[in-house]
C-alpha atoms as a PDB file:
ATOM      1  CA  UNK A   1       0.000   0.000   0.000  1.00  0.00           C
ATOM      2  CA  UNK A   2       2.896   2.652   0.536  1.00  0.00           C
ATOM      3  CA  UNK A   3       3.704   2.099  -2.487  1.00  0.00           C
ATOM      4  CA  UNK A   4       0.207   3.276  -3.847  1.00  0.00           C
ATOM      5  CA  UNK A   5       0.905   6.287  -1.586  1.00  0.00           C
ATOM      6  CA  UNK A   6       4.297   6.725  -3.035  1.00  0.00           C
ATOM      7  CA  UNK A   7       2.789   6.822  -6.574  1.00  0.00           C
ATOM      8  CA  UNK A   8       0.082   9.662  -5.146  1.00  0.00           C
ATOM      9  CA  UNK A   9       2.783  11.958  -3.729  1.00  0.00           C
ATOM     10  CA  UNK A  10       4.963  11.767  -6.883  1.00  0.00           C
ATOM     11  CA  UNK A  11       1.857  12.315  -9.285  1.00  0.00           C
ATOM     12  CA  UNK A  12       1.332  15.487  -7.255  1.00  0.00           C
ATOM     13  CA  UNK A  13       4.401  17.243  -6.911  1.00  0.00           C
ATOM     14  CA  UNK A  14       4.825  16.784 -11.289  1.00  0.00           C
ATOM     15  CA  UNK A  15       1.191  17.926 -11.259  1.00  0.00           C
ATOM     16  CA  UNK A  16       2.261  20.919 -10.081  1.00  0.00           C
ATOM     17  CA  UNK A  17       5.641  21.159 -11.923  1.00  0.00           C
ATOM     18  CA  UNK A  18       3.712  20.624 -15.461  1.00  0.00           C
ATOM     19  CA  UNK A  19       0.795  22.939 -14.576  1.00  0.00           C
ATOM     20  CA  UNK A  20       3.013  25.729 -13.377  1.00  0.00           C
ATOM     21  CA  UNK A  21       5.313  25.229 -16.478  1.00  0.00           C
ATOM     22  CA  UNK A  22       1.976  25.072 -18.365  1.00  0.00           C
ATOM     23  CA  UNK A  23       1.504  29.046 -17.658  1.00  0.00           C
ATOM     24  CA  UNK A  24       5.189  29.588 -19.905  1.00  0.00           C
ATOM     25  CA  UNK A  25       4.643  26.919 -22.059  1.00  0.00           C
ATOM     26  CA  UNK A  26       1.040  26.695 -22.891  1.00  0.00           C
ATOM     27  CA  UNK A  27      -0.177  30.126 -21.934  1.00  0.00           C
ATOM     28  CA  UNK A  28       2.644  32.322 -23.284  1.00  0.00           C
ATOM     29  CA  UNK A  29       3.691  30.256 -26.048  1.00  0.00           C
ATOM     30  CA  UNK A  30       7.579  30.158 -24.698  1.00  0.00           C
ATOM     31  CA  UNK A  31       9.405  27.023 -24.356  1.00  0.00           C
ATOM     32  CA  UNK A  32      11.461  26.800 -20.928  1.00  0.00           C
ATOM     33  CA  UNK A  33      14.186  24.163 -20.198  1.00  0.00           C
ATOM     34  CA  UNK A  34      15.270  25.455 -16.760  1.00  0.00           C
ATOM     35  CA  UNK A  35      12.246  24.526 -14.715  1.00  0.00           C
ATOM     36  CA  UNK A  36      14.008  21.683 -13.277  1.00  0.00           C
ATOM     37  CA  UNK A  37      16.234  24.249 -12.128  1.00  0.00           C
ATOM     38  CA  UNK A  38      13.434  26.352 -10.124  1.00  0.00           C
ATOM     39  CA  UNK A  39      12.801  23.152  -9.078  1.00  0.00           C
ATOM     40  CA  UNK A  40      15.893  22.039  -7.486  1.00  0.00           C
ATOM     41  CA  UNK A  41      16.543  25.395  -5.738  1.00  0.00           C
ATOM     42  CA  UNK A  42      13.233  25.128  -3.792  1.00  0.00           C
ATOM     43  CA  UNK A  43      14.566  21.601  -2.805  1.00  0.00           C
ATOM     44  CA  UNK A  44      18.098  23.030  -1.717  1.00  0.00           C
ATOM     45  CA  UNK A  45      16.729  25.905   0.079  1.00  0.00           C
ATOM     46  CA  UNK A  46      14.052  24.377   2.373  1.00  0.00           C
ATOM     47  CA  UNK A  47      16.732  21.729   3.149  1.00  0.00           C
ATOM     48  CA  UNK A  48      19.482  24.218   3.972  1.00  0.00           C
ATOM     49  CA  UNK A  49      17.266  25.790   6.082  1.00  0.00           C
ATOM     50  CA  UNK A  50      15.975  23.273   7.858  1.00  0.00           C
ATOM     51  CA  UNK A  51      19.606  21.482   8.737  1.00  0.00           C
ATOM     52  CA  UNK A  52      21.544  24.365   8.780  1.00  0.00           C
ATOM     53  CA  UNK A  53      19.503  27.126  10.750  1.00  0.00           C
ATOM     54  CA  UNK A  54      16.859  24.761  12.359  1.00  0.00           C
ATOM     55  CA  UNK A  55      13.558  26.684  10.598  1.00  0.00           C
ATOM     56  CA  UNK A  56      10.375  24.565  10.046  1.00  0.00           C
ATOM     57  CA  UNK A  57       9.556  23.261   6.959  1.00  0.00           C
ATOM     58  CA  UNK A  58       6.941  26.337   5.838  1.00  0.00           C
ATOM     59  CA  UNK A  59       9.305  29.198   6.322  1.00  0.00           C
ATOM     60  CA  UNK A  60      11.958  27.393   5.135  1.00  0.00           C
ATOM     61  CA  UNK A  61       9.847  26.721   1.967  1.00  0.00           C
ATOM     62  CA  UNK A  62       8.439  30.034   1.684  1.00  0.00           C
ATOM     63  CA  UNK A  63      11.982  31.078   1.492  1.00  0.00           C
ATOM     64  CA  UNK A  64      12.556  29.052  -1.118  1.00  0.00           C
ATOM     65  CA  UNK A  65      10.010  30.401  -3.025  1.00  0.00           C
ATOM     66  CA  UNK A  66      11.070  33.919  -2.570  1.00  0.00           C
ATOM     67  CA  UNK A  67      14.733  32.668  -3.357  1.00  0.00           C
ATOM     68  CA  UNK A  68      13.078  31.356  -7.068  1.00  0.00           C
ATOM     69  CA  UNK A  69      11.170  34.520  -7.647  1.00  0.00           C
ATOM     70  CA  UNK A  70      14.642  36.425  -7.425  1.00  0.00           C
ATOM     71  CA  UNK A  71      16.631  33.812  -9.371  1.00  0.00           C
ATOM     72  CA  UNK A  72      13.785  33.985 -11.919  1.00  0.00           C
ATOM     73  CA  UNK A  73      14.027  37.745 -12.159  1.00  0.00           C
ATOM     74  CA  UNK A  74      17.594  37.855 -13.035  1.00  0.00           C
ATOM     75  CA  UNK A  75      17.619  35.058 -15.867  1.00  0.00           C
ATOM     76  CA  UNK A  76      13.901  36.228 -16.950  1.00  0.00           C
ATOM     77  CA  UNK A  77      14.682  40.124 -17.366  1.00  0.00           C
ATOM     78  CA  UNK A  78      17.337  39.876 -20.006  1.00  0.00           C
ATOM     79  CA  UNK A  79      16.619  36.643 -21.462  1.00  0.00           C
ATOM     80  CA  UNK A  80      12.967  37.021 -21.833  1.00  0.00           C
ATOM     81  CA  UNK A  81      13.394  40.014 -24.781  1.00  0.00           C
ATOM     82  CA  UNK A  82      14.876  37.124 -26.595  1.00  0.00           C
ATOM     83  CA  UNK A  83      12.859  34.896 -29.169  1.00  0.00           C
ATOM     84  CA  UNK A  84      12.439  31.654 -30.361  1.00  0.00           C
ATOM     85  CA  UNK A  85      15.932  29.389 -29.827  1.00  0.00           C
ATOM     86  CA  UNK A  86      17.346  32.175 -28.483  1.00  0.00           C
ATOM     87  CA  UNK A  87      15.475  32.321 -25.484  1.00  0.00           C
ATOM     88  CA  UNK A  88      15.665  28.788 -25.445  1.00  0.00           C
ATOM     89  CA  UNK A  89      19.137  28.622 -25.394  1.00  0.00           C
ATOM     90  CA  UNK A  90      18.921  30.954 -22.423  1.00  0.00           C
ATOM     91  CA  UNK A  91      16.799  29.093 -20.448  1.00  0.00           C
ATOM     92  CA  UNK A  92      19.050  25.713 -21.274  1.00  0.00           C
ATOM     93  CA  UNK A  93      22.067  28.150 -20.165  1.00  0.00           C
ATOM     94  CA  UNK A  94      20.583  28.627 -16.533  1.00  0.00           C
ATOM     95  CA  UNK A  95      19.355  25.007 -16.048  1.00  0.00           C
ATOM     96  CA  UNK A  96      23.105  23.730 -16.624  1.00  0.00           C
ATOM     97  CA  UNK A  97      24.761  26.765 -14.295  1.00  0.00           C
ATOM     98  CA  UNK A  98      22.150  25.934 -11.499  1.00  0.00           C
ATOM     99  CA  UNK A  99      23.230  22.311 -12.025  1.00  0.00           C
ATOM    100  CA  UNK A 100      26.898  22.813 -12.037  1.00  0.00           C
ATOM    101  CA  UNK A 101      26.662  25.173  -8.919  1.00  0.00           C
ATOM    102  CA  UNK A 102      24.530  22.345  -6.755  1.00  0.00           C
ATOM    103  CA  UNK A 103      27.077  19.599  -8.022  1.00  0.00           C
ATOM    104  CA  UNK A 104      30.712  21.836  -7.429  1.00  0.00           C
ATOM    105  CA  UNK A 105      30.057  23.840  -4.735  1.00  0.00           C
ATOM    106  CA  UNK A 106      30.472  20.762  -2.283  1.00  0.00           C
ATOM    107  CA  UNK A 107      31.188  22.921   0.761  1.00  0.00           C
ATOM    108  CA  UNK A 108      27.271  24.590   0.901  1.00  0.00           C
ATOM    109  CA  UNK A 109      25.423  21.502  -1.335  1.00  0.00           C
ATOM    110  CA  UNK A 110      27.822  19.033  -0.510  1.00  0.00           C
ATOM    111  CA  UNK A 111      27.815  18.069  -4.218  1.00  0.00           C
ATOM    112  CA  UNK A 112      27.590  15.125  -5.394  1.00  0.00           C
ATOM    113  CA  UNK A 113      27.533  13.544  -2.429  1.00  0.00           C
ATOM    114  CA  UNK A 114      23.727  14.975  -1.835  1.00  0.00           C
ATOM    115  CA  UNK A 115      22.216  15.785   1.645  1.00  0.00           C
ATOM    116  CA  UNK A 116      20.674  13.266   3.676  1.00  0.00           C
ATOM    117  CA  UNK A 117      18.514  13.517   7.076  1.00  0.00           C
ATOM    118  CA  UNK A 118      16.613  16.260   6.086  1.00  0.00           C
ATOM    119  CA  UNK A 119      13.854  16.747   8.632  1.00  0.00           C
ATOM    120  CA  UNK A 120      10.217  15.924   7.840  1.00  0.00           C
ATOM    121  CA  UNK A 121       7.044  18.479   7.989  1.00  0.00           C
ATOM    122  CA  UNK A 122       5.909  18.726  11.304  1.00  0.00           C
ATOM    123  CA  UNK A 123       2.639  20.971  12.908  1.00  0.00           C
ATOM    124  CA  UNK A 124       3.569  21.189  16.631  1.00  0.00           C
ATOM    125  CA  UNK A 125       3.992  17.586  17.773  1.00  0.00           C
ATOM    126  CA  UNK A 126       2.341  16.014  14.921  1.00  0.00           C
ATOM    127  CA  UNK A 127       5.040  14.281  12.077  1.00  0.00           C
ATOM    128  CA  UNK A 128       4.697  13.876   8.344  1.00  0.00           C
ATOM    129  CA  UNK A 129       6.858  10.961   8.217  1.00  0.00           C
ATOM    130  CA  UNK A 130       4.081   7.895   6.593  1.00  0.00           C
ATOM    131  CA  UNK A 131       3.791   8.050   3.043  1.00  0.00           C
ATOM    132  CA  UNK A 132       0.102   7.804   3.276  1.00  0.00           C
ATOM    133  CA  UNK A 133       0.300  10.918   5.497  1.00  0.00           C
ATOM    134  CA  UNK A 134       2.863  12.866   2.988  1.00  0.00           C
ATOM    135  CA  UNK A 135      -0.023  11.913   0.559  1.00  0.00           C
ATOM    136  CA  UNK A 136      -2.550  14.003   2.330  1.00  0.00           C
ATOM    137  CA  UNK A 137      -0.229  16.754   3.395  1.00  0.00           C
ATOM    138  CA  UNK A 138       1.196  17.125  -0.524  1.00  0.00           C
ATOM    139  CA  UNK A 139      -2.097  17.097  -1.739  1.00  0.00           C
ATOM    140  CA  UNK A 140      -3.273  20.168  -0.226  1.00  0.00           C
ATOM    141  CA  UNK A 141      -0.431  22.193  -1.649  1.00  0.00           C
ATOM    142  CA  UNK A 142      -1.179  20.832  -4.900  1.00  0.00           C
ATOM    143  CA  UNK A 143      -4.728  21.629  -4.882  1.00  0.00           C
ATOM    144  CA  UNK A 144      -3.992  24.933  -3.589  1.00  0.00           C
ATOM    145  CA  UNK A 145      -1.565  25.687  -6.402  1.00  0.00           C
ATOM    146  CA  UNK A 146      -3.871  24.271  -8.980  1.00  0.00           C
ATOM    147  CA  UNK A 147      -6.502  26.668  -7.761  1.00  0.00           C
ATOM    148  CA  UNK A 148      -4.771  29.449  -7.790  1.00  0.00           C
ATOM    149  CA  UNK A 149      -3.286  29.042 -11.393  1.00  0.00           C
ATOM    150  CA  UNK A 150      -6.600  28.182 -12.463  1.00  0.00           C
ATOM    151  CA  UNK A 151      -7.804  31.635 -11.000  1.00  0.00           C
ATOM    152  CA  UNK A 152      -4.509  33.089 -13.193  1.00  0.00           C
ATOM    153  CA  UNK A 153      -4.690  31.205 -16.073  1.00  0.00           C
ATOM    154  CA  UNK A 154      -8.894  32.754 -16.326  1.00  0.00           C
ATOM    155  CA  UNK A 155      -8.584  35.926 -14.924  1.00  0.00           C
ATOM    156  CA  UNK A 156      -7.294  38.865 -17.784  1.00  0.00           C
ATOM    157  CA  UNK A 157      -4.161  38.895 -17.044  1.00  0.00           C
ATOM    158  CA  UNK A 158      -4.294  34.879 -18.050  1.00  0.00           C
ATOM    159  CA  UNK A 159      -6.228  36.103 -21.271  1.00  0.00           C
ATOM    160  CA  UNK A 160      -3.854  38.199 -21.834  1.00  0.00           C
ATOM    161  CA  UNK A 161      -0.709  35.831 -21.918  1.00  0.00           C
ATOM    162  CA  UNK A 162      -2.744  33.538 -24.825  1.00  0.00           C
ATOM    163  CA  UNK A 163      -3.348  37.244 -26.880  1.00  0.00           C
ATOM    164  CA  UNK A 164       0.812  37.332 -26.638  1.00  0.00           C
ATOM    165  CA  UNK A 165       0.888  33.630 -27.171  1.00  0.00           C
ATOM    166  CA  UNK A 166      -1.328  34.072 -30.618  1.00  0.00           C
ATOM    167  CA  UNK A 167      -0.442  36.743 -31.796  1.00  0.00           C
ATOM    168  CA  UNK A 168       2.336  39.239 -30.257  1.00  0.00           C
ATOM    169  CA  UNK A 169       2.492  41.827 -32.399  1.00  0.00           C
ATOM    170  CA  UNK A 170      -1.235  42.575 -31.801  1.00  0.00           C
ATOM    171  CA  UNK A 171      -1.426  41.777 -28.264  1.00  0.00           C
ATOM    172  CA  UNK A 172       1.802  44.984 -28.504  1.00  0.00           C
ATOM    173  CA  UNK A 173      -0.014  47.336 -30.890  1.00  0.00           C
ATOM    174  CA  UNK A 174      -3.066  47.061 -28.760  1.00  0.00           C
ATOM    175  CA  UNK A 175      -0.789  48.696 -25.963  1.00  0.00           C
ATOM    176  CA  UNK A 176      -0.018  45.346 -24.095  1.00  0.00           C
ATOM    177  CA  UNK A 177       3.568  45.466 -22.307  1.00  0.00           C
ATOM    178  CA  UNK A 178       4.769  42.113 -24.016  1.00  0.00           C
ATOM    179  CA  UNK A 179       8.047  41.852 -22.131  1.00  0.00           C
ATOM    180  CA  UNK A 180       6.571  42.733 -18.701  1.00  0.00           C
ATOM    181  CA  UNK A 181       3.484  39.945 -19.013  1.00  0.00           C
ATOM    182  CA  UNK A 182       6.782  37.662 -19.990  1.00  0.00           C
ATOM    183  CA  UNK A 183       8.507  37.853 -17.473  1.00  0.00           C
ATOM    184  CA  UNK A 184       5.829  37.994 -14.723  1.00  0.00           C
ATOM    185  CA  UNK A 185       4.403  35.022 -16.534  1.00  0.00           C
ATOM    186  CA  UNK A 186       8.212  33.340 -16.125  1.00  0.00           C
ATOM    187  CA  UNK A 187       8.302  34.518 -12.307  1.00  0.00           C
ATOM    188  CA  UNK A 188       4.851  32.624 -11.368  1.00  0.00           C
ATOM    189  CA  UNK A 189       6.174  29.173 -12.931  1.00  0.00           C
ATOM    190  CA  UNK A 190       9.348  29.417 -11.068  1.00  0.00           C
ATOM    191  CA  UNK A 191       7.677  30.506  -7.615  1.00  0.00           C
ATOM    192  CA  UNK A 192       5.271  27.239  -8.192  1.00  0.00           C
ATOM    193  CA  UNK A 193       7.687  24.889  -8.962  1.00  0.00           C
ATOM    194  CA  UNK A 194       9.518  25.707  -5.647  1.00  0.00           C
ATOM    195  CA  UNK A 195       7.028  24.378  -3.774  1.00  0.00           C
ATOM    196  CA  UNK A 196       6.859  20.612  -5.361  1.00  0.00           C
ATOM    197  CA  UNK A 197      11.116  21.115  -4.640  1.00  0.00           C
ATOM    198  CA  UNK A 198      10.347  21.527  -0.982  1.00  0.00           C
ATOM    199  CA  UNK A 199       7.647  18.786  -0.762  1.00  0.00           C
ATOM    200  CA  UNK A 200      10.183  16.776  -2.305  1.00  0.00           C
ATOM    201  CA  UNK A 201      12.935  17.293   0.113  1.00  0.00           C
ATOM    202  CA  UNK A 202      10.700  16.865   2.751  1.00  0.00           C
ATOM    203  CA  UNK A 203       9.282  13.333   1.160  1.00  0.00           C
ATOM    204  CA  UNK A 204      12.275  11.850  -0.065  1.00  0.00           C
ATOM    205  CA  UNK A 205      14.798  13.051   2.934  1.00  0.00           C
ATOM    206  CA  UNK A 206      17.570  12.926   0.567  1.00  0.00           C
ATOM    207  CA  UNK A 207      18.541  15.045  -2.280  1.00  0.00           C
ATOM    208  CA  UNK A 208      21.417  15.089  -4.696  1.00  0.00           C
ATOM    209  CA  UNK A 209      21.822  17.354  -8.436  1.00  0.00           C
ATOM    210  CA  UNK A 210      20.870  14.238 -10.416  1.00  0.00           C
ATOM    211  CA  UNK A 211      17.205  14.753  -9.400  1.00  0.00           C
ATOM    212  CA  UNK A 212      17.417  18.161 -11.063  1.00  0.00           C
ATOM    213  CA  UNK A 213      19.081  17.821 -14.209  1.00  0.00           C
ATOM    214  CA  UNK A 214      18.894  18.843 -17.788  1.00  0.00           C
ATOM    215  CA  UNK A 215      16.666  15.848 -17.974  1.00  0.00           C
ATOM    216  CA  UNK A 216      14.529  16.551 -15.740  1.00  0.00           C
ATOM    217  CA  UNK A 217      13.625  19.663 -17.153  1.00  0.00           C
ATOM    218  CA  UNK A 218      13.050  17.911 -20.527  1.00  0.00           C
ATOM    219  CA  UNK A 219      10.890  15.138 -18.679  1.00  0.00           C
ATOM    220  CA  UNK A 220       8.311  17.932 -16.756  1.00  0.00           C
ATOM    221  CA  UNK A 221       8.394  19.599 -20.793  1.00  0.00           C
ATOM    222  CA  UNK A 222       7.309  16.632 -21.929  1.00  0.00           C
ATOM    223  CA  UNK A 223       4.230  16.211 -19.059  1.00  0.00           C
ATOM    224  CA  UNK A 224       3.071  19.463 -20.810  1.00  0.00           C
ATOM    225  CA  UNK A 225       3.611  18.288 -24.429  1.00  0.00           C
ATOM    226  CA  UNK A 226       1.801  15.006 -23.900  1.00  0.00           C
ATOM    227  CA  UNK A 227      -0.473  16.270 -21.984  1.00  0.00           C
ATOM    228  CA  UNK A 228      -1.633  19.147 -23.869  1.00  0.00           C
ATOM    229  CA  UNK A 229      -0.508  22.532 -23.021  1.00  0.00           C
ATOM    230  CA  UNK A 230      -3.087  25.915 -23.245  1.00  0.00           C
ATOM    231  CA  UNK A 231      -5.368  24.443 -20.737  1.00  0.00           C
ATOM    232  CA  UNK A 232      -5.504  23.320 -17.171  1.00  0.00           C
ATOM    233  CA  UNK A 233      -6.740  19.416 -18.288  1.00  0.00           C
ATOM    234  CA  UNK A 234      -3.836  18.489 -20.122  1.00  0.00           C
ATOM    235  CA  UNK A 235      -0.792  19.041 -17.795  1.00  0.00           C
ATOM    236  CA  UNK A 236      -2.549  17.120 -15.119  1.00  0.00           C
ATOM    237  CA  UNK A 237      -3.332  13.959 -17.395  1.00  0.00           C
ATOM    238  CA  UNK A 238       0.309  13.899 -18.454  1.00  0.00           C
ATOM    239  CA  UNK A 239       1.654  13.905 -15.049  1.00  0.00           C
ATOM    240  CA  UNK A 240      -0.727  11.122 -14.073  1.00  0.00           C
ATOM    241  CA  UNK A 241       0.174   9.233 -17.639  1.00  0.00           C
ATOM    242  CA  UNK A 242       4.050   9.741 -17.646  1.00  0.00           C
ATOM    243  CA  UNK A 243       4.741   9.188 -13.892  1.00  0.00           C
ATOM    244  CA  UNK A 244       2.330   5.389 -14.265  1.00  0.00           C
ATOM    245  CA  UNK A 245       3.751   4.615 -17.103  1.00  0.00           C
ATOM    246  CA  UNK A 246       7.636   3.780 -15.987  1.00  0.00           C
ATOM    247  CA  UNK A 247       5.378   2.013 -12.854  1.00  0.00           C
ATOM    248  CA  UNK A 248       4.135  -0.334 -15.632  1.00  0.00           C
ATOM    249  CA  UNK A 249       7.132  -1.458 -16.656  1.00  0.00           C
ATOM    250  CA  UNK A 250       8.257  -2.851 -13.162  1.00  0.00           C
ATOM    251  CA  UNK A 251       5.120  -5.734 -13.968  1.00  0.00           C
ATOM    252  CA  UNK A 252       6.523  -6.483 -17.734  1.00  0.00           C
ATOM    253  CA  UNK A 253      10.024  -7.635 -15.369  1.00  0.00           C
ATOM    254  CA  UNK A 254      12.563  -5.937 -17.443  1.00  0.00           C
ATOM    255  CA  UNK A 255      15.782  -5.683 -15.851  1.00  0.00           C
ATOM    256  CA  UNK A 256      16.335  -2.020 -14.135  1.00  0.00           C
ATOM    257  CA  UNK A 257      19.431  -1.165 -16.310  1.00  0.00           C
ATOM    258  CA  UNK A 258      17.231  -1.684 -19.225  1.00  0.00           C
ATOM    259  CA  UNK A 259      13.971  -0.357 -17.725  1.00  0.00           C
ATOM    260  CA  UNK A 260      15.708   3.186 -18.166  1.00  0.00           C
ATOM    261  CA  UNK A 261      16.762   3.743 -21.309  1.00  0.00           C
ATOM    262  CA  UNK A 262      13.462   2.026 -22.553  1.00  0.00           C
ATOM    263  CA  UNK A 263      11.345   4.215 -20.551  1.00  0.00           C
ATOM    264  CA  UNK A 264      13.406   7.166 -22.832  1.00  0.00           C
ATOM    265  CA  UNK A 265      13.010   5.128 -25.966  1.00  0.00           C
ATOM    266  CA  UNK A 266       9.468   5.416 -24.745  1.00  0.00           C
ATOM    267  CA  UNK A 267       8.822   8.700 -24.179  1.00  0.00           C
ATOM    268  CA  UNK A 268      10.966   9.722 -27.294  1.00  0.00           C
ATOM    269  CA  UNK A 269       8.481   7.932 -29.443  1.00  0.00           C
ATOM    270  CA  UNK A 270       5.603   9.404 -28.108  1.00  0.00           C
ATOM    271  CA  UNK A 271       6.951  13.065 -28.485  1.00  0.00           C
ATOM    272  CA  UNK A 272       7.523  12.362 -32.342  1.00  0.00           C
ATOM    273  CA  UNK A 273       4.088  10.325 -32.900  1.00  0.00           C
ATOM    274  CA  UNK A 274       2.318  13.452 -30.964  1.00  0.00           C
ATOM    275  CA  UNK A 275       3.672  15.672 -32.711  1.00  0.00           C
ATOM    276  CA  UNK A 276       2.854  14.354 -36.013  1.00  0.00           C
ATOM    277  CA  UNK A 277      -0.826  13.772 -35.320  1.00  0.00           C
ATOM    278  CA  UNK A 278      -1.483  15.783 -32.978  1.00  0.00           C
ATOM    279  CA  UNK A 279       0.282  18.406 -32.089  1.00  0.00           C
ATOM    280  CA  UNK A 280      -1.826  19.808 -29.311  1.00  0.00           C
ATOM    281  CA  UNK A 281      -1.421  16.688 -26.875  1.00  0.00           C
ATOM    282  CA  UNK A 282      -3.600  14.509 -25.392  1.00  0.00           C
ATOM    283  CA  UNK A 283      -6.202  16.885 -23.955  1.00  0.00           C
ATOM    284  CA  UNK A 284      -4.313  20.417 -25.282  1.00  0.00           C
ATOM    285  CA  UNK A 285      -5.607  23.496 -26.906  1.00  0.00           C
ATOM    286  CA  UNK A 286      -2.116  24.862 -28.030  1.00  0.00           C
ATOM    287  CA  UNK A 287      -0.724  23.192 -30.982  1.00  0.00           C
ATOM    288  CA  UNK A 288       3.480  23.292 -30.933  1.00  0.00           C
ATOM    289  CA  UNK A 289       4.489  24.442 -34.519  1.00  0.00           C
END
């Protein structure tokens, strides 16, 4: 049964990875390879917190947050006047310094070595520590977050990012400040995809880089692409799909060293079929051109 649990808690925290990358992706119409990165530093930050200063996990995560909303600032405001590859290419540029700064800088992240013991949720006297319980507790930041970008992604300002997404050069002559609604857009994706960092922290009591790679990044992309991006339907059934679809393979008894790179072969397949015949995803309302 924990593992059932197990399978709950990860489907959440990629719910809200996918759904927050969903407002950049789907909504503005800019593809982002550095929310892995986001990611990662709400993981490092709530742990740091925790072991080094002794906070509790919600200021510690709120912290993180905060940390991700600056971090996202500094790529975001130069790199978001870019277009197409470039920007791209600047988002791919951030992902691998955030990486190489968690995996070198061994005397504050401890590298590649990763940090264990990391102290689980607690309100008062009461601990977070069953998996049926981190279920439970997960969930209600999840469904919190999904309500909140639902109430972005309808109100005008959520309008607003698909008039950019369509058509920019409208959405501009009608007096719209394109790279501000960017870059605020590219701020509330990174602030929400702190929060599944901490929860996974928290949940896993270990962390390490190679949870926040490159591939990573590509993997949460591809929650959105398969999914369906431009809506709030399709990010959710591609985090369910993708994250129960490795699970699958345990049954079929392929070896683990294999189980990897076919899970890949996998996923690589279904990018290339989806985007052939339908380019908007399973449940999507963007098309990817």
């Amino acid at each position: 049964m924990n593992y059932i649990w197990h399978i709950g808690v990860m489907i959440g925290l990629y719910v809200l990875l996918a759904s927050s990358l969903n407002l950049v992706v789907g909504y503005t119409g800019l593809m982002s390879l550095c929310h892995a990165a986001f990611y990662g530093i709400g993981a490092y930050t709530t742990t740091l917190l925790m072991i080094n200063t002794g906070w509790n996990f919600f200021p510690a995560l709120i912290a993180g947050v905060m940390i991700s909303i600056c971090l996202s600032l500094v790529i975001g405001v130069p790199s978001l006047r870019l277009r197409g590859d470039y920007f791209v290419l600047a988002t791919l540029g951030f992902q691998v310094i955030v990486f190489s700064i968690l995996y070198n800088w061994t005397d504050f992240t401890n590298g590649s070595y990763g940090i264990s013991g990391i102290p689980i949720p607690r309100f008062g006297m009461l601990k977070i520590e069953t998996p049926a319980q981190y279920f439970w507790f997960s969930w209600v930041f999840v469904v919190i977050g999904l309500a909140l970008i639902c109430l972005i992604a309808r109100s005008p300002f959520g309008r607003t990012l698909k008039a950019v997404r369509d058509d920019e050069i409208a959405a501009g002559a009608l007096g719209k400040n394109i790279p501000l609604l960017k870059i605020l857009a590219f701020v509330i994706a990174a602030a929400f995809a702190a929060i599944p960092g901490g929860l996974f922290a928290g949940y896993m009591r270990f962390i390490d880089p190679t949870s926040f790679t490159i591939m990573e990044s590509i993997f949460i992309l591809s929650i959105v692409v398969i999914g369906g991006a431009g809506n709030l339907i399709g990010p959710i059934l591609g985090a369910v799909f993708l994250v129960v679809l490795p699970e699958t393979l345990r049954f079929l008894h392929i070896p683990d060293e294999a189980a990897a790179s076919l899970r890949q072969i996998i996923y690589g397949l279904m990018l290339v079929a989806l985007m052939l015949f339908r380019p908007q995803g399973i449940k999507g309302d963007y098309k990817f051109e």
